[in-house]
Each structure stands twice: as C-alpha cells, then as structure tokens.
PDB file of N, CA and C in Angstrom:
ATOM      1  N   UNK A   1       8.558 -18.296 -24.698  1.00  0.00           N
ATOM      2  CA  UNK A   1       8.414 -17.709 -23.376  1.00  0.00           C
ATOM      3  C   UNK A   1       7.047 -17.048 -23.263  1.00  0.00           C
ATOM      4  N   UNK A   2       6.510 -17.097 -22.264  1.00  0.00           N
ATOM      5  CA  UNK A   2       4.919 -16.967 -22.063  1.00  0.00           C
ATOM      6  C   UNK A   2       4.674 -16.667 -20.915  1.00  0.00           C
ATOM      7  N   UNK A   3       3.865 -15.597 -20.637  1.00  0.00           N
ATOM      8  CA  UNK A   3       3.769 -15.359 -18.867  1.00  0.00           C
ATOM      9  C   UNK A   3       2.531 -16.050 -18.431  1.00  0.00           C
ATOM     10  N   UNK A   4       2.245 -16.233 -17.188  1.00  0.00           N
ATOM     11  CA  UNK A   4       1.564 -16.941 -16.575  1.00  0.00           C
ATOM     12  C   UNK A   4       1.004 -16.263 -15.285  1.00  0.00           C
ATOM     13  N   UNK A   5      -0.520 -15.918 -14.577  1.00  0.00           N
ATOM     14  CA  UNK A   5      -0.744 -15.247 -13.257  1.00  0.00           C
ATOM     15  C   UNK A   5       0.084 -16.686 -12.302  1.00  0.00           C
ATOM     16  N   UNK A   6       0.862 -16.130 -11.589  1.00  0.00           N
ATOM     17  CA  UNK A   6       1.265 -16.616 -10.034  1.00  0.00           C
ATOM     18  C   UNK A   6       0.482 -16.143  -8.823  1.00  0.00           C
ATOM     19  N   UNK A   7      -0.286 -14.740  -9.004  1.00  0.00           N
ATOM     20  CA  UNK A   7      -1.396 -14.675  -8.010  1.00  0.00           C
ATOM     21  C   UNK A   7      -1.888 -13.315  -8.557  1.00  0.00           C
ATOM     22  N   UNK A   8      -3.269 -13.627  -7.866  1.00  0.00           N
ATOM     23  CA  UNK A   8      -3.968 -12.537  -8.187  1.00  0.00           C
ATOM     24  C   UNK A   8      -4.434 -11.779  -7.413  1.00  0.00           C
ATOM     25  N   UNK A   9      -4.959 -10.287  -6.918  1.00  0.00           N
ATOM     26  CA  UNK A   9      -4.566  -9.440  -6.133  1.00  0.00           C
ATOM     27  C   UNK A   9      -5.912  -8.723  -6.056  1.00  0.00           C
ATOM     28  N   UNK A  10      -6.821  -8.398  -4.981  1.00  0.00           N
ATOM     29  CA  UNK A  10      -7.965  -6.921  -5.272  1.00  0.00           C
ATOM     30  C   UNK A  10      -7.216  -5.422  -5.119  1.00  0.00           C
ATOM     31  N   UNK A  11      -5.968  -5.415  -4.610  1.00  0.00           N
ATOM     32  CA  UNK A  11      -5.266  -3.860  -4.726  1.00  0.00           C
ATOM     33  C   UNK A  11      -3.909  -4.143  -5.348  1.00  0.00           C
ATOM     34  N   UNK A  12      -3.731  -2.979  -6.202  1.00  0.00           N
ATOM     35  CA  UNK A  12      -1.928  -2.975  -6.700  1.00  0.00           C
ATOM     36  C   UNK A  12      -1.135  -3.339  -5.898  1.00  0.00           C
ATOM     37  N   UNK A  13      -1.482  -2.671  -4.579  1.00  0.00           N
ATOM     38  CA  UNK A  13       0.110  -2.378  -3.900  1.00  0.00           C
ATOM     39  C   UNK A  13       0.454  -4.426  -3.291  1.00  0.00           C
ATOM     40  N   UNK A  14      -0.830  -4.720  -2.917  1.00  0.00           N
ATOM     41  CA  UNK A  14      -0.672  -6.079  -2.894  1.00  0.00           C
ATOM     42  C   UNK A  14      -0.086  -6.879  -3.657  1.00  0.00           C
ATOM     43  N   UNK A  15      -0.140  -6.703  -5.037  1.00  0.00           N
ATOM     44  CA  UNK A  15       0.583  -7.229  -6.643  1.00  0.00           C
ATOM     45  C   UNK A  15       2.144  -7.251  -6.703  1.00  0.00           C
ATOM     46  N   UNK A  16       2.364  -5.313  -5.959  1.00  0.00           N
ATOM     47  CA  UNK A  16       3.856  -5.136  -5.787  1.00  0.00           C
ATOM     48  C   UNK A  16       4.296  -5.383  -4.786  1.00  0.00           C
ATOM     49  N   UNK A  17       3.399  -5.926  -3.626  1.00  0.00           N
ATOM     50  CA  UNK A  17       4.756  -6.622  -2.349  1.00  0.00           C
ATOM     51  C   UNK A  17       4.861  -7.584  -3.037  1.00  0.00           C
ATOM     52  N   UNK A  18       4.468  -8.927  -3.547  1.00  0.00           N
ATOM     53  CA  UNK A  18       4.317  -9.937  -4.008  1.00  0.00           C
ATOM     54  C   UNK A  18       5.662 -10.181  -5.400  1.00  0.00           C
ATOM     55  N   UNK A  19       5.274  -8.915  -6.202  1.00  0.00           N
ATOM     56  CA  UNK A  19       6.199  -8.757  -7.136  1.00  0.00           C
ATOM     57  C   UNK A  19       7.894  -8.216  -6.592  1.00  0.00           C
ATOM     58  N   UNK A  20       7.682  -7.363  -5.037  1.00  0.00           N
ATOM     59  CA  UNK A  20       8.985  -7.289  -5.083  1.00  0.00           C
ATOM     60  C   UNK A  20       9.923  -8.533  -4.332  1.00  0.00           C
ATOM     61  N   UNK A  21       9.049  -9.045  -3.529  1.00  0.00           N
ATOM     62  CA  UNK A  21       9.616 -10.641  -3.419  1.00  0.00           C
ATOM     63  C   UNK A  21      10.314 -11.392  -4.178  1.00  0.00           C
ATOM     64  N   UNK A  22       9.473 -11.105  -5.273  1.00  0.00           N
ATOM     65  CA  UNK A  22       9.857 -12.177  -6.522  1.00  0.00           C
ATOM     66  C   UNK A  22      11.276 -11.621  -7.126  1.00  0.00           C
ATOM     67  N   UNK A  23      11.047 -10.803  -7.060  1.00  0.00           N
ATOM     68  CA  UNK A  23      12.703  -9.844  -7.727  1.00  0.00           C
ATOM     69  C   UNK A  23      13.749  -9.727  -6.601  1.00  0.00           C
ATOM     70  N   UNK A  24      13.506 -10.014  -5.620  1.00  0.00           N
ATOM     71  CA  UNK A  24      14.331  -9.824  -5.112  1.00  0.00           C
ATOM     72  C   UNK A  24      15.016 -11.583  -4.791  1.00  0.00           C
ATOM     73  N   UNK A  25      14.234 -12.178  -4.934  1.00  0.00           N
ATOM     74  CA  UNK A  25      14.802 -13.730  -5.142  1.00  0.00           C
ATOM     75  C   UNK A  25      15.245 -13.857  -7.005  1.00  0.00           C
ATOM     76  N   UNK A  26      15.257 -13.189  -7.700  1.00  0.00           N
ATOM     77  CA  UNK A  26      15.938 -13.231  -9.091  1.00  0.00           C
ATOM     78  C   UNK A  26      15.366 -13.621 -10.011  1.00  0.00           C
ATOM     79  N   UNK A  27      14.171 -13.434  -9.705  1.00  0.00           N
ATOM     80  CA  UNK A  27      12.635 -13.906 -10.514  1.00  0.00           C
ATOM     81  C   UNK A  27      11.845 -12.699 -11.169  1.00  0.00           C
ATOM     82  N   UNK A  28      11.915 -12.472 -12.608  1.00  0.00           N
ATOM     83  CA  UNK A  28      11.212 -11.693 -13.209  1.00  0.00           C
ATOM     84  C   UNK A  28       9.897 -11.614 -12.900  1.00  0.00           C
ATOM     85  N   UNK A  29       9.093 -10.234 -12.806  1.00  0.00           N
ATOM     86  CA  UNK A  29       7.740 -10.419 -12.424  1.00  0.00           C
ATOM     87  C   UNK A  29       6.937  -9.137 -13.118  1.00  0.00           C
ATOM     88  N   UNK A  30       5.956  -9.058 -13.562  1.00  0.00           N
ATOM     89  CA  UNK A  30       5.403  -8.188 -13.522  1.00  0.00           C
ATOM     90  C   UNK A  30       4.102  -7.952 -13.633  1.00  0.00           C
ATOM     91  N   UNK A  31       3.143  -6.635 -13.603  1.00  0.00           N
ATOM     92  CA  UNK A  31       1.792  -6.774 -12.679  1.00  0.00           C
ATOM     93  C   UNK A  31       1.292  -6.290 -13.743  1.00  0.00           C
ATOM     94  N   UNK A  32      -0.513  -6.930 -13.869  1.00  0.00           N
ATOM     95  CA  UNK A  32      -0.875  -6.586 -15.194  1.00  0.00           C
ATOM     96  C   UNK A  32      -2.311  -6.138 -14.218  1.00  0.00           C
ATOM     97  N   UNK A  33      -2.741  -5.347 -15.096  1.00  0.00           N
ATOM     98  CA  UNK A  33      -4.343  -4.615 -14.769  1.00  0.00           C
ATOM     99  C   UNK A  33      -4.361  -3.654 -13.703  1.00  0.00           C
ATOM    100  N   UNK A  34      -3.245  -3.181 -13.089  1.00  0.00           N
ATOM    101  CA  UNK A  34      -2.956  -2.339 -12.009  1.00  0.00           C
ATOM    102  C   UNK A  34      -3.595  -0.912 -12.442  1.00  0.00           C
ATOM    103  N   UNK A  35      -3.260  -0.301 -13.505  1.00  0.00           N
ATOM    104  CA  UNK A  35      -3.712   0.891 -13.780  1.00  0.00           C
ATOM    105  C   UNK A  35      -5.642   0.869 -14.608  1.00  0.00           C
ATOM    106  N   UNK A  36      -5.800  -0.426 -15.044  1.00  0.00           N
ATOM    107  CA  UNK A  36      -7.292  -0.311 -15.184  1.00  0.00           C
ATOM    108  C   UNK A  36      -8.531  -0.354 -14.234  1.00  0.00           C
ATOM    109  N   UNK A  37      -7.495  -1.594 -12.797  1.00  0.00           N
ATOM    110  CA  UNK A  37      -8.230  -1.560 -11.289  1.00  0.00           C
ATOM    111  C   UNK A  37      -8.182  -0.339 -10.695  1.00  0.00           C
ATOM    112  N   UNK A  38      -6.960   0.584 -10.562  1.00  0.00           N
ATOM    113  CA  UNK A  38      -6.998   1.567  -9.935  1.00  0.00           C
ATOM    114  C   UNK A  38      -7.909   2.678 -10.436  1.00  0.00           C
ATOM    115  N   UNK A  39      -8.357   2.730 -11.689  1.00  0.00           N
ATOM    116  CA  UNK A  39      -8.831   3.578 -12.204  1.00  0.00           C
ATOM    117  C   UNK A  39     -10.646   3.358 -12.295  1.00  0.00           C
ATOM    118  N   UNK A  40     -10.984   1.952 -12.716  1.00  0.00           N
ATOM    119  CA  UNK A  40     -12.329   1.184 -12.989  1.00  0.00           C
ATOM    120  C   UNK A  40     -12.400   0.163 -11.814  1.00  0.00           C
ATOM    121  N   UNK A  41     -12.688   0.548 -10.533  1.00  0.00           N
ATOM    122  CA  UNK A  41     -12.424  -0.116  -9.295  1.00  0.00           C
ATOM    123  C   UNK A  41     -13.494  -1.380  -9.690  1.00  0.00           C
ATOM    124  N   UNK A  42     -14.707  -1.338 -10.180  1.00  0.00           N
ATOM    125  CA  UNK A  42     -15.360  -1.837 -10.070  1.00  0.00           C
ATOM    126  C   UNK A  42     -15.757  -3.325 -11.211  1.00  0.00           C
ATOM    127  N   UNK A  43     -14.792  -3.086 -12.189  1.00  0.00           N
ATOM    128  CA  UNK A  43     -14.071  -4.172 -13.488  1.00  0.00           C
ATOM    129  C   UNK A  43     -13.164  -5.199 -12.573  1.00  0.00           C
ATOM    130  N   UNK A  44     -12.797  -4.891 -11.323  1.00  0.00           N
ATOM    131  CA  UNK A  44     -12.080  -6.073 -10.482  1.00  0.00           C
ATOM    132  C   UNK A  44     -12.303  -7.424 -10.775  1.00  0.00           C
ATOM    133  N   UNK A  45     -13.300  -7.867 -10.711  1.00  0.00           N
ATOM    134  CA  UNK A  45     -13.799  -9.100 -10.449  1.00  0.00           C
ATOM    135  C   UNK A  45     -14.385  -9.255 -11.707  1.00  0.00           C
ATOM    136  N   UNK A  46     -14.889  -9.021 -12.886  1.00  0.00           N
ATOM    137  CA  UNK A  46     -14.571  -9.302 -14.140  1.00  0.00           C
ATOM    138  C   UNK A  46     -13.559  -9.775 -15.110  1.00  0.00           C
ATOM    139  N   UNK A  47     -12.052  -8.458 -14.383  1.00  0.00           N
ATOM    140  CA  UNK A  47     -11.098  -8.874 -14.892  1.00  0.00           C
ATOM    141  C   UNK A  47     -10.143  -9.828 -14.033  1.00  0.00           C
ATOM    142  N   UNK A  48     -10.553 -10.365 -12.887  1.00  0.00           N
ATOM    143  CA  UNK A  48      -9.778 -11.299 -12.583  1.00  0.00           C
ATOM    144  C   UNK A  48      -9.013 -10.263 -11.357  1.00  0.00           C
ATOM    145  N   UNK A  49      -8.929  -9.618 -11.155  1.00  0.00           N
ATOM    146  CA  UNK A  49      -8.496  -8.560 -10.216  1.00  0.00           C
ATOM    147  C   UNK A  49      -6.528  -8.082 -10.346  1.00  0.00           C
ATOM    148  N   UNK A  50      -5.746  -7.624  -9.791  1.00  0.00           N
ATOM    149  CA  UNK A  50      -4.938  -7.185  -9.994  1.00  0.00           C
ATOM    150  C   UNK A  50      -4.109  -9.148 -10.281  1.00  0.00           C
ATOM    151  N   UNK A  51      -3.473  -8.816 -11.554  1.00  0.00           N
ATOM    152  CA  UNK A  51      -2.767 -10.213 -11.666  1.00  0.00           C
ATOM    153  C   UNK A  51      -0.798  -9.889 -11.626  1.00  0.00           C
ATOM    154  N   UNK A  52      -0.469 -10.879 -11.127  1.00  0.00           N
ATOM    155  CA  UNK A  52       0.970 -11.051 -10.707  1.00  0.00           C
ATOM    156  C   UNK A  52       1.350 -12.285 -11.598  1.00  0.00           C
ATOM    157  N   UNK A  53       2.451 -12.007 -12.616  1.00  0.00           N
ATOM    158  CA  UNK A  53       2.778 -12.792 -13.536  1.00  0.00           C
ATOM    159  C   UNK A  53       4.157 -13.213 -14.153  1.00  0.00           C
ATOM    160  N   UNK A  54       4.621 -14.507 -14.093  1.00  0.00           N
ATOM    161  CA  UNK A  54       6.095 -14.256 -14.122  1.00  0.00           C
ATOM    162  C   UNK A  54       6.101 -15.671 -15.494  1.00  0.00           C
ATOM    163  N   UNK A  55       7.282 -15.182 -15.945  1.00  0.00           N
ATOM    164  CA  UNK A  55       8.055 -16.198 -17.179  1.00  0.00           C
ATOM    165  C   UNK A  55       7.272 -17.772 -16.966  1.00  0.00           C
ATOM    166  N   UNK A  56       6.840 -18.796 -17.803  1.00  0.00           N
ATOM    167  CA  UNK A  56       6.344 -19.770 -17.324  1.00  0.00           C
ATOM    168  C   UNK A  56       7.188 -20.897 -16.748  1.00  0.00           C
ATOM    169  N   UNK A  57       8.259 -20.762 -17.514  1.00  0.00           N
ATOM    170  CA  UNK A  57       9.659 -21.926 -16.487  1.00  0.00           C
ATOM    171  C   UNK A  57      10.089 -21.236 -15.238  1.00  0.00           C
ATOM    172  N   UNK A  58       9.390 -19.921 -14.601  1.00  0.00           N
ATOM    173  CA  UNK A  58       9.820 -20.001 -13.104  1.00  0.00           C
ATOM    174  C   UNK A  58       8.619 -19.958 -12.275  1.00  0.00           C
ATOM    175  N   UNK A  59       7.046 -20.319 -12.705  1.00  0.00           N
ATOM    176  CA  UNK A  59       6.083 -20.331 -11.777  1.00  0.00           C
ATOM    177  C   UNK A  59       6.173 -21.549 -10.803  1.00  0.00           C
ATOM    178  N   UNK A  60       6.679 -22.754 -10.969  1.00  0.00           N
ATOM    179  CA  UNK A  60       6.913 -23.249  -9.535  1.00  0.00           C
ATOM    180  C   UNK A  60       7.372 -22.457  -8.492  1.00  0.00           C
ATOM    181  N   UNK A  61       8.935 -21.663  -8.826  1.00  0.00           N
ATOM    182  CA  UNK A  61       9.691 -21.320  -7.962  1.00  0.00           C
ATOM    183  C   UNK A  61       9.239 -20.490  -7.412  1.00  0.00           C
ATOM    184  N   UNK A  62       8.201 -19.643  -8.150  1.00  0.00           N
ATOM    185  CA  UNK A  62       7.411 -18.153  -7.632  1.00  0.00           C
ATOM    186  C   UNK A  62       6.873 -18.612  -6.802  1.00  0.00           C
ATOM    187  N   UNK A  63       5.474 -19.710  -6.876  1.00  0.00           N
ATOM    188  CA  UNK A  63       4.978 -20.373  -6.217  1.00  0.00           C
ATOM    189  C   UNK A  63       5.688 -20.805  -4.687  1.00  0.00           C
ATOM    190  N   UNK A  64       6.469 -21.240  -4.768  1.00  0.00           N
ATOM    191  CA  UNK A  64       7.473 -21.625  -3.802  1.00  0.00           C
ATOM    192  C   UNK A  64       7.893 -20.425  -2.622  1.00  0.00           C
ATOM    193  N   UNK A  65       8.129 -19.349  -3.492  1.00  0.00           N
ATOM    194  CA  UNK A  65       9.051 -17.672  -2.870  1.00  0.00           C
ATOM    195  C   UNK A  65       7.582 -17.391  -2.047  1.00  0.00           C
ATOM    196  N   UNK A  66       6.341 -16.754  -2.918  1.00  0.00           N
ATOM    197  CA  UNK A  66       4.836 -16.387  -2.261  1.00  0.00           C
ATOM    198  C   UNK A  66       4.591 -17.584  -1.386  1.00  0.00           C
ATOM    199  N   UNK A  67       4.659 -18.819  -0.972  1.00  0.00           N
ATOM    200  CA  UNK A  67       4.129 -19.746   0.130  1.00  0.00           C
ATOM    201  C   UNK A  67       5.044 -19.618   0.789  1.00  0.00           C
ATOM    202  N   UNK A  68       6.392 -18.915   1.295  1.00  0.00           N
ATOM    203  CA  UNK A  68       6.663 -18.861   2.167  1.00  0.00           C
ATOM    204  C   UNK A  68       6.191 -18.167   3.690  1.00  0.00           C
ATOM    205  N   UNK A  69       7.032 -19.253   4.365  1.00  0.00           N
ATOM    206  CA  UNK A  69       5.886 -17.837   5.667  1.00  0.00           C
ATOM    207  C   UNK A  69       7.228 -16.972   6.523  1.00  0.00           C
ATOM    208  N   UNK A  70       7.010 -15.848   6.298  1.00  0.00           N
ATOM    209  CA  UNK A  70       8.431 -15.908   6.952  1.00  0.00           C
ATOM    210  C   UNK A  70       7.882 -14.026   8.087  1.00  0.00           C
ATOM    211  N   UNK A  71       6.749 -14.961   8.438  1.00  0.00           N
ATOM    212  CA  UNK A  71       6.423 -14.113   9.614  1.00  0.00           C
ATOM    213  C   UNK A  71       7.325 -13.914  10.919  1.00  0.00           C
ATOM    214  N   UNK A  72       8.139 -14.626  10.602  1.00  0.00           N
ATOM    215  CA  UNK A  72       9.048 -14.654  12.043  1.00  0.00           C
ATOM    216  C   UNK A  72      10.373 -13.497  12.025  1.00  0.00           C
ATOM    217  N   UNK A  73      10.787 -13.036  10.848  1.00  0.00           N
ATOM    218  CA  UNK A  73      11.088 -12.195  10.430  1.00  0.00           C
ATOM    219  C   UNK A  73      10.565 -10.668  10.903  1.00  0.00           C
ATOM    220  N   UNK A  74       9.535 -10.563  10.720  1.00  0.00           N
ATOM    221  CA  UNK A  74       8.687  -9.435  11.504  1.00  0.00           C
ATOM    222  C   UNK A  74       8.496  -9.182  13.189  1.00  0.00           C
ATOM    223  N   UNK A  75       9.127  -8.356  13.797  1.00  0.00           N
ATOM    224  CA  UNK A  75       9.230  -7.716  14.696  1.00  0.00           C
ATOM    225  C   UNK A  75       7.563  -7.877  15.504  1.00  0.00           C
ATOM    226  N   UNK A  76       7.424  -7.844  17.120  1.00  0.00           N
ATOM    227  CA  UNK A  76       6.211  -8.430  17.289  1.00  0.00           C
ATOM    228  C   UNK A  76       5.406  -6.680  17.484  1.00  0.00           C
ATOM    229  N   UNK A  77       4.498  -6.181  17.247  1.00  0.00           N
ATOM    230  CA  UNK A  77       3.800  -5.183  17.382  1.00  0.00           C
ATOM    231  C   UNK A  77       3.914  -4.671  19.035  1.00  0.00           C
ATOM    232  N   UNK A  78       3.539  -3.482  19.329  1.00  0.00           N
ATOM    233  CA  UNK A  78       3.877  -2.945  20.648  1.00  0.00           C
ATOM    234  C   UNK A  78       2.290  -2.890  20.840  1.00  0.00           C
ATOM    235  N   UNK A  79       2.320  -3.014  22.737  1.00  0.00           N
ATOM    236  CA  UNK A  79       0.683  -3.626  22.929  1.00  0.00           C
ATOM    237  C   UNK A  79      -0.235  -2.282  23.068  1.00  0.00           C
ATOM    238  N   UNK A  80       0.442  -1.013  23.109  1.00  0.00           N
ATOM    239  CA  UNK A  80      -0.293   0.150  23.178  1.00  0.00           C
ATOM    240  C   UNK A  80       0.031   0.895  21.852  1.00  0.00           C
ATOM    241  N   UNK A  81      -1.120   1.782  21.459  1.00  0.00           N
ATOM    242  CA  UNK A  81      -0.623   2.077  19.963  1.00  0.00           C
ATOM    243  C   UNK A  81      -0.625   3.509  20.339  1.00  0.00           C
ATOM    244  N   UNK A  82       0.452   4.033  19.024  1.00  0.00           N
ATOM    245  CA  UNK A  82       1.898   4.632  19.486  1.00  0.00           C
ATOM    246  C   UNK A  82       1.376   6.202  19.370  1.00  0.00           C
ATOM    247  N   UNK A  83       0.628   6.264  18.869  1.00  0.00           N
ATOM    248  CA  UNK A  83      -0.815   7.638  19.530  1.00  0.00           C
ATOM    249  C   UNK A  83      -0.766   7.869  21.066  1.00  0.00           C
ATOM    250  N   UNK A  84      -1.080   7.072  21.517  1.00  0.00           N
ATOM    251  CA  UNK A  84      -1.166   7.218  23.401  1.00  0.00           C
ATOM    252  C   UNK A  84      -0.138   7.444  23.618  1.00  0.00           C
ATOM    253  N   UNK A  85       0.889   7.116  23.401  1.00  0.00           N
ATOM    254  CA  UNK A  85       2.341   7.087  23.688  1.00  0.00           C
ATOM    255  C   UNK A  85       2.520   8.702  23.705  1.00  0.00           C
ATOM    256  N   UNK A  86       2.357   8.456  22.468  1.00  0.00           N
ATOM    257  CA  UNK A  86       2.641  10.856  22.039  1.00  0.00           C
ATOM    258  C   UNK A  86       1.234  11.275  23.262  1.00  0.00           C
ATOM    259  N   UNK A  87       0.487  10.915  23.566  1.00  0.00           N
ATOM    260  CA  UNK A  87      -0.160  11.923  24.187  1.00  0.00           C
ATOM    261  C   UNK A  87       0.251  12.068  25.681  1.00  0.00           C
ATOM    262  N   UNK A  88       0.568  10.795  26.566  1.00  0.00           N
ATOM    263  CA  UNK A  88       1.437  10.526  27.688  1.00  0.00           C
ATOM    264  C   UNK A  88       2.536  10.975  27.772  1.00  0.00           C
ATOM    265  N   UNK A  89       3.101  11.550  26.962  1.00  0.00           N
ATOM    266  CA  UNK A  89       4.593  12.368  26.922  1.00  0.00           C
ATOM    267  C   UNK A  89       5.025  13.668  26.470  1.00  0.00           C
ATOM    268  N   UNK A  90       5.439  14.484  28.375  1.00  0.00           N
ATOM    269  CA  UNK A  90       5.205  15.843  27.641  1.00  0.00           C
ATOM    270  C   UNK A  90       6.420  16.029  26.704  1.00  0.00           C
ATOM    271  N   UNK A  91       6.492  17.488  26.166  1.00  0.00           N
ATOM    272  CA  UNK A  91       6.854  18.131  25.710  1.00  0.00           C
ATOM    273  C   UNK A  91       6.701  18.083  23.794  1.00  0.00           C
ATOM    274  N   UNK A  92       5.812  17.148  23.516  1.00  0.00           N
ATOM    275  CA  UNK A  92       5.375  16.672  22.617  1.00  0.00           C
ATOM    276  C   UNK A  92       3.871  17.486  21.874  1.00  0.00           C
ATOM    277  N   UNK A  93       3.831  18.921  22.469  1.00  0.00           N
ATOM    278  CA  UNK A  93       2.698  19.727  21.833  1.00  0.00           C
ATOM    279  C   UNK A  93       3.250  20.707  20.542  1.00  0.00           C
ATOM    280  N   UNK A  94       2.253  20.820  20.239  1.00  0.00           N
ATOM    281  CA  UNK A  94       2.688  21.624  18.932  1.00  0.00           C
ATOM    282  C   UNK A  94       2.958  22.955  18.971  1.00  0.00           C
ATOM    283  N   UNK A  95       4.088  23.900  18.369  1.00  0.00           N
ATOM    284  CA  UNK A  95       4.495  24.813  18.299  1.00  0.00           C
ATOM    285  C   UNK A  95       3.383  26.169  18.265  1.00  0.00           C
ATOM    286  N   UNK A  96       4.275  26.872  18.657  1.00  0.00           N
ATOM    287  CA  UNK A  96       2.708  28.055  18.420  1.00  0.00           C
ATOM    288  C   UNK A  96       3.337  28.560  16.881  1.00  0.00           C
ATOM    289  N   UNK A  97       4.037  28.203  16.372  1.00  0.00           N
ATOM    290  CA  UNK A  97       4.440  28.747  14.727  1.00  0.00           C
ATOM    291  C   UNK A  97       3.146  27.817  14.503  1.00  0.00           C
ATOM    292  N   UNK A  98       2.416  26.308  14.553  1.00  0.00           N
ATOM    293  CA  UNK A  98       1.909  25.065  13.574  1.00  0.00           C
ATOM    294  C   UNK A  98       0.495  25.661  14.210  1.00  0.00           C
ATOM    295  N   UNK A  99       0.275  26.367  15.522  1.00  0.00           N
ATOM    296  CA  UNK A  99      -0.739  26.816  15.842  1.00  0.00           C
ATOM    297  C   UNK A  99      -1.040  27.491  15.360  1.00  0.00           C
ATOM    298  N   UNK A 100      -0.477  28.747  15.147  1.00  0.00           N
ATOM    299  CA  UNK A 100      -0.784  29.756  14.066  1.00  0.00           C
ATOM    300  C   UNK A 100      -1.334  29.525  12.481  1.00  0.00           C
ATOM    301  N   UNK A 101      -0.689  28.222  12.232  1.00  0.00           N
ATOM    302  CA  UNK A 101      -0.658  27.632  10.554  1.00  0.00           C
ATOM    303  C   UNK A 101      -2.077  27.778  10.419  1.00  0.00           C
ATOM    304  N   UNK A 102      -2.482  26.400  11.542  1.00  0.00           N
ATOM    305  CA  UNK A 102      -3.856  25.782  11.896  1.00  0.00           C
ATOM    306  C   UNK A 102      -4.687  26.806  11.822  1.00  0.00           C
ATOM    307  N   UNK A 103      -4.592  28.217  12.817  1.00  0.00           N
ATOM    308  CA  UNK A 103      -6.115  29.258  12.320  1.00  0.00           C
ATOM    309  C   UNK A 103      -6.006  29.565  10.948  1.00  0.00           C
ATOM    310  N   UNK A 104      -4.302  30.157  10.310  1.00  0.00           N
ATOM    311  CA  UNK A 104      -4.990  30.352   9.472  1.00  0.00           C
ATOM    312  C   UNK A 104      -5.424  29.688   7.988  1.00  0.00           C
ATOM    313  N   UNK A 105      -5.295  28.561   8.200  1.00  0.00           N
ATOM    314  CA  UNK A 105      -5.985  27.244   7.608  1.00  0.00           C
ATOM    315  C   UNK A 105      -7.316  27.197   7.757  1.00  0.00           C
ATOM    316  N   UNK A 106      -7.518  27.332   8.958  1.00  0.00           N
ATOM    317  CA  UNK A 106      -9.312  27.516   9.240  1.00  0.00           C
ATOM    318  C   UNK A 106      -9.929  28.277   8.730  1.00  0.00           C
ATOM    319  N   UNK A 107      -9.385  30.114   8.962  1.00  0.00           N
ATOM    320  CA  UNK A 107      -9.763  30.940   8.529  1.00  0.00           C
ATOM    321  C   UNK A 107      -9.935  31.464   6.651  1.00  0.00           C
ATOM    322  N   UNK A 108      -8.458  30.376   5.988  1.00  0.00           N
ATOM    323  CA  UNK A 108      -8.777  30.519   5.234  1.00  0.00           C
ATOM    324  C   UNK A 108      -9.874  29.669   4.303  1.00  0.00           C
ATOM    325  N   UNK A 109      -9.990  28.386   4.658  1.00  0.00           N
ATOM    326  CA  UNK A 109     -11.135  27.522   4.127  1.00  0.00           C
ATOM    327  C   UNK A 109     -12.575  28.160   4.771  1.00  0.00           C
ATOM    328  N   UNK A 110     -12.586  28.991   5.513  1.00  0.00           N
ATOM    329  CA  UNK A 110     -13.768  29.512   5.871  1.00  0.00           C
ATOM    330  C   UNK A 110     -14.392  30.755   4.996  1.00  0.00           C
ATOM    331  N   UNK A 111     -13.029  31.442   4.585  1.00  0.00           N
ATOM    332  CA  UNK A 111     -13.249  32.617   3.745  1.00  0.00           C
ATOM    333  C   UNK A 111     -14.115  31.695   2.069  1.00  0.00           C
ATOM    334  N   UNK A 112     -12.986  31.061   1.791  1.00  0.00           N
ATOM    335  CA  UNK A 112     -13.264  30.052   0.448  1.00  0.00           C
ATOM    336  C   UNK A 112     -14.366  29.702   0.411  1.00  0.00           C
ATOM    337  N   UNK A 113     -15.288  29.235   1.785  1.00  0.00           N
ATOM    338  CA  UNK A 113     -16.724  29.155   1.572  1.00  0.00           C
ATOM    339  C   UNK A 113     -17.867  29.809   1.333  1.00  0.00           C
ATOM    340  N   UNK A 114     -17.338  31.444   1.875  1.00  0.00           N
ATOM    341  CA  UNK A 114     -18.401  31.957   1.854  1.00  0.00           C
ATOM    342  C   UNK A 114     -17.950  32.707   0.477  1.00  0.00           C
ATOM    343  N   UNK A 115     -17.457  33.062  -0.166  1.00  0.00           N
ATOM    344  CA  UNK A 115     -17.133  33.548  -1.497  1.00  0.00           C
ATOM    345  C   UNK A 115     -17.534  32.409  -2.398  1.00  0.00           C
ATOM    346  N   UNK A 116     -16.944  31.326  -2.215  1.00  0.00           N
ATOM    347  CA  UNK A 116     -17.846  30.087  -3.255  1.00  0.00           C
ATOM    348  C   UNK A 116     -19.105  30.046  -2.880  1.00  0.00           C
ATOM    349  N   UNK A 117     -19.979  30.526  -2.149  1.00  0.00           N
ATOM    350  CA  UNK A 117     -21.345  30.359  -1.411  1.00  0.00           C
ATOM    351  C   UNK A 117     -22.200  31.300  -2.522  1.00  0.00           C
TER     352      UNK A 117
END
C-alpha cells in the first residue's frame, strides 16, 4: 500500500475541501505539506504545493469523486450583497452598550501608544 498525490493545492484549506469529499465518499485521504506551506509560504512551488493523497488502489475513484461537478447543488448567490441589505434596514444599529465598547477601544489603543511612544 502506497500513497499517491490525487491533487495538489497552493492553500490547505483547499487540500481539506478536497480531502473532505473524499471521506465522505469512503475514501481515505490525507494532506501532506500543509503545516510546512502554512508556515514557509514561499517553499510552495518547490515543494509541489499543498498535496492531497490517497491509498494507490483508490486514485481512479478519487479522481472520479474531485471531477465531479456538482455545482448545481449550490444555491444561486443573491444579486445585492448582504452589507446593503443591513444598511437599508432599520433597527439594525448598534447598541449604545457596543458604542461605548468602541470608545473605549479607541481610547484605550490610544493610551497604549503614547506610553509605548
């Protein structure tokens, strides 16, 4: 038994949608170089970039699970983004408790500067 890359990735989290696909169709998987990319961003493309790797008697099937397209599955996006939405609708302002937070958040990163100054 021998693992094999089924795909290869420039970010982790890309590695683990990919990998949780695979597990969730009953296909062992797991992600190699995730913690040396995240850490040595710039070894990416030396090392082949984040790799996705499963048992070698199931890389057809992996192959098979990742070429699916199953965009149709996904819900279609809303045509205004959902920011405007909160600002077009009252009663949606912030508390005067989160107002209060906010000065003294300000006030205190302001103090922090001039003492670190």
């Amino acid at each position: 038994m021998s693992w094999v890359t089924v795909g290869q990735y420039t970010l982790p989290f890309e590695a683990h949608l990919g990998k949780s696909r695979l597990e969730s169709e009953g296909i062992t998987a797991i992600v190699a170089d995730e913690h040396t990319i995240s850490m040595q961003w710039m070894l990416s493309d030396a090392l082949g970039g984040v790799r996705l790797r499963v048992q070698e008697e199931d890389l057809s099937r992996a192959e098979a699970v990742l070429a699916e397209d199953r965009s149709d599955l996904v819900e279609e996006s809303r045509s205004e983004p959902v920011a405007d939405q909160w600002r077009e609708e009252p009663g949606l302002r912030l508390s005067p408790l989160a107002g209060e937070k906010r000065k003294r958040g300000f006030f205190a990163a302001l103090l922090a500067f001039f003492i670190g100054s």
